[in-house]
Protein backbone atom coordinates (compact mmCIF):
# COMPACT_ATOMS: atom_id res chain seq x y z
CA UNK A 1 0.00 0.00 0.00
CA UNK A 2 1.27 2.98 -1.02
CA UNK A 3 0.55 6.95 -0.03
CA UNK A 4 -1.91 7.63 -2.56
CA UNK A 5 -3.97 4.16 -1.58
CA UNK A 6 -3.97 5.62 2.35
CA UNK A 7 -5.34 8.96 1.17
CA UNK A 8 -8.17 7.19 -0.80
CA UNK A 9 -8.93 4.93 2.21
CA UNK A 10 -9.40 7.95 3.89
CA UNK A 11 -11.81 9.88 2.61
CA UNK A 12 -13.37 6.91 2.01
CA UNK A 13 -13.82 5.89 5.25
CA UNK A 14 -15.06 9.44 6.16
CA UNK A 15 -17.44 10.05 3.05
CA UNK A 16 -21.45 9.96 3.89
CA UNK A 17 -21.69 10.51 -0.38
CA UNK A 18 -19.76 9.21 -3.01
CA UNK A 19 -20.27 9.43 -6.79
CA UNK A 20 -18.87 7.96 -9.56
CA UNK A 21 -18.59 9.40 -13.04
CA UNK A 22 -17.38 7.93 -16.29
CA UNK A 23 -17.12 9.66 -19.75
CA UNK A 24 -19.79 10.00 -21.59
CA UNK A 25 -21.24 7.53 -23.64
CA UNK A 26 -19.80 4.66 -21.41
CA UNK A 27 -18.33 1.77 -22.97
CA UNK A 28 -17.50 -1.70 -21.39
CA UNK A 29 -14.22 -0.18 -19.58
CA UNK A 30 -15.40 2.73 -18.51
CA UNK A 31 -19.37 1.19 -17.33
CA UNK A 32 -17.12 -2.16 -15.72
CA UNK A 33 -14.87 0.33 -13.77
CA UNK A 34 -17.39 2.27 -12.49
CA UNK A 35 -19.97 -0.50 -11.36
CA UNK A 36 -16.84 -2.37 -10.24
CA UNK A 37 -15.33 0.35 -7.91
CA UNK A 38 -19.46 1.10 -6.41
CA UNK A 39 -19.37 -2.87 -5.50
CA UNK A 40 -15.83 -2.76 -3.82
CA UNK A 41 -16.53 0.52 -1.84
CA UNK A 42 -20.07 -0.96 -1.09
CA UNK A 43 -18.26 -4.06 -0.04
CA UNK A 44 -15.51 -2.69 1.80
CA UNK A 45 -16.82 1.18 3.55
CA UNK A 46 -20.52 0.56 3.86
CA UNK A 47 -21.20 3.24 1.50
CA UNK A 48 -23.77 2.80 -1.60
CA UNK A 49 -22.18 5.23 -4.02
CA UNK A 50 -24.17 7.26 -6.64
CA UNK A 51 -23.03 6.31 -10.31
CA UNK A 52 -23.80 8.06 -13.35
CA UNK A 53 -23.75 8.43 -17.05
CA UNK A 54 -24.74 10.99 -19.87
CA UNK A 55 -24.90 9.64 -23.57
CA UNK A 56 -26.22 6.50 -24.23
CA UNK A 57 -25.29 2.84 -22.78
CA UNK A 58 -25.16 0.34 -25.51
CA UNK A 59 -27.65 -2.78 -25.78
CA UNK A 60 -25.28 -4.86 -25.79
CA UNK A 61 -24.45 -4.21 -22.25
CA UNK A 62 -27.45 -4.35 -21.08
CA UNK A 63 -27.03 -7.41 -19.00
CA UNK A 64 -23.43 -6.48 -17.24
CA UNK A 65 -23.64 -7.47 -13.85
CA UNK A 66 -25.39 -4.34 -11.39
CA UNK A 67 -26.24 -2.18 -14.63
CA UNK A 68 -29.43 -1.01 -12.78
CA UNK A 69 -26.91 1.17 -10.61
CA UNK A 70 -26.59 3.24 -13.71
CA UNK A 71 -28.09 6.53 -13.61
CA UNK A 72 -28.60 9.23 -16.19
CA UNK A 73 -27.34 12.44 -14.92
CA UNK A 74 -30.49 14.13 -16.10
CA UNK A 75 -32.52 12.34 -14.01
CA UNK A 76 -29.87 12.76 -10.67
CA UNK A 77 -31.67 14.40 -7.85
CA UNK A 78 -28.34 15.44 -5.47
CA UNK A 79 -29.56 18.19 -3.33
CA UNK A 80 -26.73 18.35 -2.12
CA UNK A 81 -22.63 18.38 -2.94
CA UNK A 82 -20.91 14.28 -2.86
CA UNK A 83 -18.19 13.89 -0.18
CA UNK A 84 -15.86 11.98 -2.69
CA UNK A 85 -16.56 12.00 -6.53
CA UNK A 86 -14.31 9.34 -8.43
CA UNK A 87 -13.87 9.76 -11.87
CA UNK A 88 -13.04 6.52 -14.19
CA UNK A 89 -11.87 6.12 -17.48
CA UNK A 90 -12.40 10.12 -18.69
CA UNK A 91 -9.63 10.75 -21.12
CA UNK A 92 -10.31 14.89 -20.75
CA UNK A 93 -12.31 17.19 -19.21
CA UNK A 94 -14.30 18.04 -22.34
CA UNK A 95 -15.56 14.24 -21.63
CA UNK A 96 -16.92 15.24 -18.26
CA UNK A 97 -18.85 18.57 -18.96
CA UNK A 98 -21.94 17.21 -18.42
CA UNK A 99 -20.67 16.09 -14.93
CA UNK A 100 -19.11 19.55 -14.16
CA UNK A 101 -21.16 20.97 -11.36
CA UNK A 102 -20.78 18.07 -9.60
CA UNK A 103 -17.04 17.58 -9.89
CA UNK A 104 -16.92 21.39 -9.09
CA UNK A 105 -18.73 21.57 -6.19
CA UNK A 106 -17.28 18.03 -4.41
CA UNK A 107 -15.35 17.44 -1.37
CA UNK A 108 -12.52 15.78 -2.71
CA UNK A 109 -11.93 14.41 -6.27
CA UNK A 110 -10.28 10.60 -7.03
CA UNK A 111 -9.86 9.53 -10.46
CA UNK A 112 -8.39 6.24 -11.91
CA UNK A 113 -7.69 6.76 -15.88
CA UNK A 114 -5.26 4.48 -18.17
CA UNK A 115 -5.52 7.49 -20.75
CA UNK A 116 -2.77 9.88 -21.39
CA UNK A 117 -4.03 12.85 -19.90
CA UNK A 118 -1.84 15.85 -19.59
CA UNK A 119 -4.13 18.15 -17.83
CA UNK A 120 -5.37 15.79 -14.81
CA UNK A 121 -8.66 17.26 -13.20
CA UNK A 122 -8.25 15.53 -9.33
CA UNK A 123 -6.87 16.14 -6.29
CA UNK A 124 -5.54 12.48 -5.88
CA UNK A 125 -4.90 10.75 -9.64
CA UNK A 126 -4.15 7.01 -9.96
CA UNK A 127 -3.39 7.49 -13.54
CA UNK A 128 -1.08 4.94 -15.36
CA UNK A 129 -1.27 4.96 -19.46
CA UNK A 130 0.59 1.76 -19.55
CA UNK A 131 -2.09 0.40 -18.62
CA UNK A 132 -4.59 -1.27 -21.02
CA UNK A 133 -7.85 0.10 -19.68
CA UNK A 134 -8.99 1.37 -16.33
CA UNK A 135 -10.31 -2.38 -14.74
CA UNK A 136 -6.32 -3.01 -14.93
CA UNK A 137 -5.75 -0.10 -12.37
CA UNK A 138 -8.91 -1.07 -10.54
CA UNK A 139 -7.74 -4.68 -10.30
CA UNK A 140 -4.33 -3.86 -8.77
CA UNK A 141 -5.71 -1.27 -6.69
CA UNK A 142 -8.03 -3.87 -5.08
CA UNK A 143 -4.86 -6.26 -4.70
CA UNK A 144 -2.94 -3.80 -3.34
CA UNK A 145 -5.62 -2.39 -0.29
CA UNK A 146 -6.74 -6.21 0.32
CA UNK A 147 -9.83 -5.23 -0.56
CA UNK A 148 -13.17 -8.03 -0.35
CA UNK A 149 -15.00 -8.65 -3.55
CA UNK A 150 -17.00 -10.60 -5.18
CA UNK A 151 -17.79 -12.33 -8.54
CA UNK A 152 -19.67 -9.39 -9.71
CA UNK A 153 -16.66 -7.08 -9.27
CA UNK A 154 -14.53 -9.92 -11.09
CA UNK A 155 -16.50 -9.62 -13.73
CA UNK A 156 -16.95 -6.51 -14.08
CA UNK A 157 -13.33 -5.90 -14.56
CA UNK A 158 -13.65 -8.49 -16.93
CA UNK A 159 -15.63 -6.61 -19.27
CA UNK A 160 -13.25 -3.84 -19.08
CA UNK A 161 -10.52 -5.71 -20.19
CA UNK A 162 -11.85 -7.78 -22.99
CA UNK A 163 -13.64 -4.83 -24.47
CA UNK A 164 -10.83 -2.33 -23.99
CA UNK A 165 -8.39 -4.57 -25.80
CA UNK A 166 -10.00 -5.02 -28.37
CA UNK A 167 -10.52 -8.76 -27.00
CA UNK A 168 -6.86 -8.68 -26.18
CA UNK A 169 -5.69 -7.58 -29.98
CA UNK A 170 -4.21 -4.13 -28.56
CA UNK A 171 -2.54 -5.52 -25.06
CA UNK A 172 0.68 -3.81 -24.52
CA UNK A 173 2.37 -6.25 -22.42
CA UNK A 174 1.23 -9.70 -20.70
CA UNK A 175 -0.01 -7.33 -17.57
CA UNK A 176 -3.36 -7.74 -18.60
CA UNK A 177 -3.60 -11.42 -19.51
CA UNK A 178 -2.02 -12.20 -15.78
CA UNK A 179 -4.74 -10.19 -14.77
CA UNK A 180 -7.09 -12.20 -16.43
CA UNK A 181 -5.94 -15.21 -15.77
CA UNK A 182 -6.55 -14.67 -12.00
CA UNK A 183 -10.00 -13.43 -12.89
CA UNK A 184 -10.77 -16.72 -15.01
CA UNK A 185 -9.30 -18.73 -11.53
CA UNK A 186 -11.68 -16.79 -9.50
CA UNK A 187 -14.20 -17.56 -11.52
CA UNK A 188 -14.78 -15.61 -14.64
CA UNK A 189 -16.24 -17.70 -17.74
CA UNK A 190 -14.60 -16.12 -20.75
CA UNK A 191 -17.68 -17.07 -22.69
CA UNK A 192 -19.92 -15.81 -20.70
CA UNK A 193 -18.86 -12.31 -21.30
CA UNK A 194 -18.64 -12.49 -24.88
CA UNK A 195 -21.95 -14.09 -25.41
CA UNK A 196 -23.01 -11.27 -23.15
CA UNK A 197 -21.38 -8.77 -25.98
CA UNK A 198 -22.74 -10.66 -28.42
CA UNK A 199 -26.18 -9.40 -28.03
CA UNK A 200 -26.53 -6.46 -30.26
CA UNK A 201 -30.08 -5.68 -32.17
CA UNK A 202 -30.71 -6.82 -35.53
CA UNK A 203 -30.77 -3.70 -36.60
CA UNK A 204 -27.39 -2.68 -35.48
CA UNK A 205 -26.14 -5.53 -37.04
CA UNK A 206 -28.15 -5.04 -40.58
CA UNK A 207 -26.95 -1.33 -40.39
CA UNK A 208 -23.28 -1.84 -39.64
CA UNK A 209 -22.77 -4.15 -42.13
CA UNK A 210 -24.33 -2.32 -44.76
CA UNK A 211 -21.39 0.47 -43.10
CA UNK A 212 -18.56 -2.20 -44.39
CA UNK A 213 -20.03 -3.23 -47.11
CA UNK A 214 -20.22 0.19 -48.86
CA UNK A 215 -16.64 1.45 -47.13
CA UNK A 216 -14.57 3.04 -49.53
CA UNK A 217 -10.44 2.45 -50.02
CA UNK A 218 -7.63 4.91 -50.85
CA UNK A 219 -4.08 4.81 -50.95
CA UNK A 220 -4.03 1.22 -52.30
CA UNK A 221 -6.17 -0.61 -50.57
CA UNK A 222 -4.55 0.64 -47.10
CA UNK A 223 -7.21 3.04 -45.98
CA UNK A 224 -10.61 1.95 -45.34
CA UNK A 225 -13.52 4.40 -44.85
CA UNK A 226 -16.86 3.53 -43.73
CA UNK A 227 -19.90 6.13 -43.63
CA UNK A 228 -23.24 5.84 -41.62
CA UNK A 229 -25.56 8.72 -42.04
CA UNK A 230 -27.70 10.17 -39.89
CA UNK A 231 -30.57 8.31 -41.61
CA UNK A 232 -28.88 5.15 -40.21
CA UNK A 233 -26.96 6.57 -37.38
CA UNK A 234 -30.65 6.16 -34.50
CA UNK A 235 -30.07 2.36 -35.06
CA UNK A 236 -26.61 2.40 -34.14
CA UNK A 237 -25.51 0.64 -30.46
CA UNK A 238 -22.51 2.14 -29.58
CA UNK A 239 -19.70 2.54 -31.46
CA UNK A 240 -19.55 0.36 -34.36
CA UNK A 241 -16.93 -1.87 -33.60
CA UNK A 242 -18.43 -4.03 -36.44
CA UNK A 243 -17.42 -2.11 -38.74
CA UNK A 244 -14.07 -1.66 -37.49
CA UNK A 245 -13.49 -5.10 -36.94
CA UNK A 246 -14.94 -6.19 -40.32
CA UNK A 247 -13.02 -3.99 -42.21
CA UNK A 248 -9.62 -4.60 -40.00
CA UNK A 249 -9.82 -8.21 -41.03
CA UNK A 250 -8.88 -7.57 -44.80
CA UNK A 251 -5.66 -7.98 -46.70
CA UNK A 252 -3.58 -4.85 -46.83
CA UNK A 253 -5.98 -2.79 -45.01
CA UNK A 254 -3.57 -1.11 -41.96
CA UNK A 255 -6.03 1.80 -40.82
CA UNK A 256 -10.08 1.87 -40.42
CA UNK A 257 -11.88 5.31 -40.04
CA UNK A 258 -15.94 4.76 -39.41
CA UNK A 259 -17.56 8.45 -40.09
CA UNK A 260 -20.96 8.64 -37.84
CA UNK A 261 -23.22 11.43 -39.11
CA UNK A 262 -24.52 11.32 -35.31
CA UNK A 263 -26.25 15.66 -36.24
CA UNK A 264 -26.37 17.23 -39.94
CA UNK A 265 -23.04 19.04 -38.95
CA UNK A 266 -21.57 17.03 -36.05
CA UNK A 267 -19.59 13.32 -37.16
CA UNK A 268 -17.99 10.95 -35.03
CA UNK A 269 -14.55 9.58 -36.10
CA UNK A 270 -13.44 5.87 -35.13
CA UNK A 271 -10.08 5.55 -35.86
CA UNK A 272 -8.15 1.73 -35.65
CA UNK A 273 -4.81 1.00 -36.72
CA UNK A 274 -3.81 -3.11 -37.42
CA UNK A 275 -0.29 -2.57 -36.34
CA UNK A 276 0.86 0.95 -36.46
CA UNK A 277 -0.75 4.41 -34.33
CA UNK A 278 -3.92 6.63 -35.59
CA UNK A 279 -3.65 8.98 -32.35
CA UNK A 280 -1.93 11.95 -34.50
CA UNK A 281 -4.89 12.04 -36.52
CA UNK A 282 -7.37 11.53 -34.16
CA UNK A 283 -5.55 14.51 -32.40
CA UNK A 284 -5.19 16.71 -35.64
CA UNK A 285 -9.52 16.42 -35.53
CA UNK A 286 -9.44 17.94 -32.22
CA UNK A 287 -9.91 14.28 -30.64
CA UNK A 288 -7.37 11.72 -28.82
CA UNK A 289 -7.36 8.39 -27.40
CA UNK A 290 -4.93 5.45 -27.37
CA UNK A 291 -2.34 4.72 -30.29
CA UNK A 292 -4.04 2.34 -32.22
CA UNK A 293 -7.52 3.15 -31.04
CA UNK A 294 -8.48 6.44 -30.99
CA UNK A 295 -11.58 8.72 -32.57
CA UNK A 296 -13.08 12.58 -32.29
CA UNK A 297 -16.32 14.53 -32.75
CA UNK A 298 -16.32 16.96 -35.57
CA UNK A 299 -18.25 20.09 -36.02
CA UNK A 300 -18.36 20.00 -39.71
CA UNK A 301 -20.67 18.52 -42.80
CA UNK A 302 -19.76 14.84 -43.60
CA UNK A 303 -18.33 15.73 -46.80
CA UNK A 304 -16.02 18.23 -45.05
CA UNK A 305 -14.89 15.02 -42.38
CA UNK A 306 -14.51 12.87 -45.06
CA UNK A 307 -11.97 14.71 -47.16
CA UNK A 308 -10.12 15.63 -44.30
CA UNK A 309 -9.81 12.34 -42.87
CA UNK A 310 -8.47 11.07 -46.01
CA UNK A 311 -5.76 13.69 -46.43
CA UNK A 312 -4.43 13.24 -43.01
CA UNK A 313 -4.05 9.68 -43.60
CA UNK A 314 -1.92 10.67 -46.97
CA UNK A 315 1.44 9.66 -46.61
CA UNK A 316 1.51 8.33 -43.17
């Protein structure tokens, strides 16, 4: 146990409130972290923290273990400021804003991020962008404190794992598959948690494919774009990873971008790279993320994203 951990245990131990924030949009890293640090504190201080989202949860993890916990920040009723607020998996602050009066106005601020962040927003960061998602800090944190737990929590960080790997395609090191390997020994079913994944709406499905099937190719066959419209874009569940994965699984192909038409003048980017970093552009869009998995929102017609996506991937 280290300073940092003593601090936490803390103002733990003293909180009456505790919330827990993750960016917006959750995805299975940032909803497993946060449903898996409510259980441990639950477990292990007697307190039943508040977690919430903005955005949209996808479908598909619908059934992750304690999901009901999950509430939408316009429907939070706090009349009053949160002791500790915890931050998970947030990236930036921009991914936070429409947390910001309640990170503002808390006692003390914790957050546990495996992004690089340069501009931290806490008072007490366990931040660590070797990491391959958030559930890995979690994990050891857990280790380190002794911390109880239970299956839930185990698979919770789970979820992060798998799904912020890319189902291990992007681990850095063998950190995260020791990690998981004590999960499966405490009893984790692999399986389980992909069948749990794989549980997306036909229409998802029927529209993401169509994405791939219609993705267009540039600087021989190295470049893949995919478009969804905003037609198409209210039957999307989350963030197409289809696509991506679809399109990452042919010859020659070495970077994926997925346009997402999510407003007439406001497109998502999803940026994947097979073996070689994306980040720079994701950056150069005013976005960020990790080096071979990384994406932005851009204020601009889907003509205008398209072009520019496709020049920024010349010559790289």
């Amino acid at each position: 146990m280290n300073d940092k951990d003593k601090i936490l245990i803390e103002k733990l131990r003293t909180a009456k409130s505790v919330a827990i924030i993750g960016h917006k949009n959750p995805d299975g890293d940032a909803l497993g972290s946060a449903l898996a640090m409510c259980r441990l504190i639950e477990m292990n201080f007697g307190i039943s923290p508040v977690c919430t989202y903005d955005g949209n949860i996808p479908e598909a993890l619908g059934a992750v273990p304690l999901r009901s916990r999950m509430r939408f920040v316009g429907h939070l009723n706090a009349p009053a400021p949160f002791d500790v607020v915890i931050l998970v998996d947030y990236g930036t602050a921009r991914h936070l804003e429409f947390a910001s009066a309640l990170i503002e106005n808390a006692g003390f601020v914790v957050e546990i991020d495996h992004h690089k962040n340069d501009a931290p927003i806490a008072a007490l960061c366990f931040d660590d962008d070797t990491a391959d998602a958030t559930a890995v800090i979690i994990y050891e944190m857990m280790r380190r404190m002794d911390w109880r737990f239970d299956g839930d929590v185990l698979n919770l960080l789970a979820l992060g794992i798998i799904t912020d790997t890319g189902h291990f395609k992007f681990v850095k090191s063998g950190r995260s598959m020791r990690i998981m390997a004590d999960l499966v020994d405490g009893g984790v079913k692999i399986g389980a948690v992909y069948d749990m994944l794989n549980n997306q709406p036909k229409k998802t499905i029927l529209v993401e494919a169509k994405a791939a099937a219609s993705a267009e190719f540039f600087y021989r066959d190295r470049l893949a774009v995919a478009t969804i419209t905003n037609r198409d874009y209210k039957n999307m569940d989350g963030r197409g990873e289809n696509v991506l994965d679809i399109l990452s699984r042919i010859k020659g192909v070495e970077y994926i971008a997925l346009l997402k038409q999510q407003k007439d003048n406001q497109i998502g980017v999803s940026l994947r790279g097979r073996r070689k970093p994306v980040n720079s552009v994701a950056a150069a869009l005013g976005g960020g993320g990790h080096l071979r998995a990384a994406g932005a929102v851009v204020r601009d017609s889907l003509e205008n994203v398209h072009d520019r996506v496709v020049e920024l991937f010349r010559g790289i």
